[in-house]
C-alpha atoms as a PDB file:
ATOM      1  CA  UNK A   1     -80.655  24.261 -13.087  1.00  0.00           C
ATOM      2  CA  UNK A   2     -78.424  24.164 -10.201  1.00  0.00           C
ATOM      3  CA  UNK A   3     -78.364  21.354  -7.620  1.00  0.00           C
ATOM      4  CA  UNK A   4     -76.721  20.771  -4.646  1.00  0.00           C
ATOM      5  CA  UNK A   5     -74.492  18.315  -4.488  1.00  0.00           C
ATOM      6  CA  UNK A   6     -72.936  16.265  -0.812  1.00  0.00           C
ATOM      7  CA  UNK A   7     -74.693  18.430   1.637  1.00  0.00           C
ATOM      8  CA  UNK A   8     -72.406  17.078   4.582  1.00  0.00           C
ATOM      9  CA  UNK A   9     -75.955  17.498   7.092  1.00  0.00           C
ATOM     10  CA  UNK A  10     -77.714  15.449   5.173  1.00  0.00           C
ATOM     11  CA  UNK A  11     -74.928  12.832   4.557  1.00  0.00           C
ATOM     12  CA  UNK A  12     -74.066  12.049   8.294  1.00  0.00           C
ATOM     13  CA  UNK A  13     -78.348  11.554   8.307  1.00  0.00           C
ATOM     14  CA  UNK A  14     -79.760  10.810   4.987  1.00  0.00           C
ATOM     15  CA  UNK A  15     -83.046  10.698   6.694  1.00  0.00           C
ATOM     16  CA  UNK A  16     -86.248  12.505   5.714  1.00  0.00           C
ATOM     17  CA  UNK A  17     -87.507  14.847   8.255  1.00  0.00           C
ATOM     18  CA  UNK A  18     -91.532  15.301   7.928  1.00  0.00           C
ATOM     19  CA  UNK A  19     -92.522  19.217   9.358  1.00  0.00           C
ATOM     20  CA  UNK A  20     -95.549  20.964   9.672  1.00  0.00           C
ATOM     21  CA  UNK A  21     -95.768  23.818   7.362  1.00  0.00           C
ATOM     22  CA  UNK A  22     -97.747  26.896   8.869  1.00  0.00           C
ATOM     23  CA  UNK A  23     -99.108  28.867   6.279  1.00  0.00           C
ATOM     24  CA  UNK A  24    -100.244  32.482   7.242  1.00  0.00           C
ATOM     25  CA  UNK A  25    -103.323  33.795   6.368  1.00  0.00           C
ATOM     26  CA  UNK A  26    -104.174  35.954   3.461  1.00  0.00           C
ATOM     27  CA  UNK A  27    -104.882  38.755   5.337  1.00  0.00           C
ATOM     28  CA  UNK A  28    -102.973  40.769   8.348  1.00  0.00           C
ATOM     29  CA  UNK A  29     -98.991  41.245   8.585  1.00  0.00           C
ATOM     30  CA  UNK A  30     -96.486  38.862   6.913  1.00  0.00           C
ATOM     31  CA  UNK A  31     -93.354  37.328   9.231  1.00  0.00           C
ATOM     32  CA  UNK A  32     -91.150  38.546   6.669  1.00  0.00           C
ATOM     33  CA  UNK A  33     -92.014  41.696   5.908  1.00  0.00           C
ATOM     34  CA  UNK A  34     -90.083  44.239   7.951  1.00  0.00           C
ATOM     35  CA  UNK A  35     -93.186  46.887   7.529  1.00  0.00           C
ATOM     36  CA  UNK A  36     -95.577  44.603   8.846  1.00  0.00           C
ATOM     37  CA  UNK A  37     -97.479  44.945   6.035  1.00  0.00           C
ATOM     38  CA  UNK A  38     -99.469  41.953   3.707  1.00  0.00           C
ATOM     39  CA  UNK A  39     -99.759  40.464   0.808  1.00  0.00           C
ATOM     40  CA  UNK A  40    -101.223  43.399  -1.736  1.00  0.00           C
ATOM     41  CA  UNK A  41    -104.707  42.678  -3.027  1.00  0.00           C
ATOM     42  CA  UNK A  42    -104.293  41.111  -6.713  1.00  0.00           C
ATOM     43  CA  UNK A  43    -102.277  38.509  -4.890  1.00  0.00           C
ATOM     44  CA  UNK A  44    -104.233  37.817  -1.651  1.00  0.00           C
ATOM     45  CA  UNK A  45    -107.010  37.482  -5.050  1.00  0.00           C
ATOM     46  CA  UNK A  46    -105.019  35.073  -6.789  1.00  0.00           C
ATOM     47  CA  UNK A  47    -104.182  32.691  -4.113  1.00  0.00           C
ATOM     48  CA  UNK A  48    -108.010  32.277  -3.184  1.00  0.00           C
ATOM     49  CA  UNK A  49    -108.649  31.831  -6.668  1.00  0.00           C
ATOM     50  CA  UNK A  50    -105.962  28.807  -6.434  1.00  0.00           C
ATOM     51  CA  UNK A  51    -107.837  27.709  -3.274  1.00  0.00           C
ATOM     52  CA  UNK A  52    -105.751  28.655   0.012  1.00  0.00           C
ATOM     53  CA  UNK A  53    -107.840  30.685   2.423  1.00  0.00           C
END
């Protein structure tokens, strides 16, 4: 496993920073999918089974 070692941002603030993580939906076009497509069906199926919505 690799780790990272003196990350110089975090040593000149070795603070943690709390953010709001926006999940997208299960359904319509992903951010980071240059087609604008989705996630394909068995895995829009999985995550629901693993309760996100």
């Amino acid at each position: 496993m690799h780790y990272v070692r003196n990350d110089p941002n975090f040593l000149n603030s070795p603070v943690f920073k709390q953010r709001t993580v926006v999940y997208p939906k299960l359904d319509g076009a992903l951010p980071w999918r240059a087609d604008g497509g989705g996630f394909l069906p068995a895995v829009a199926l999985l995550v629901q089974e693993l309760g996100y919505e």
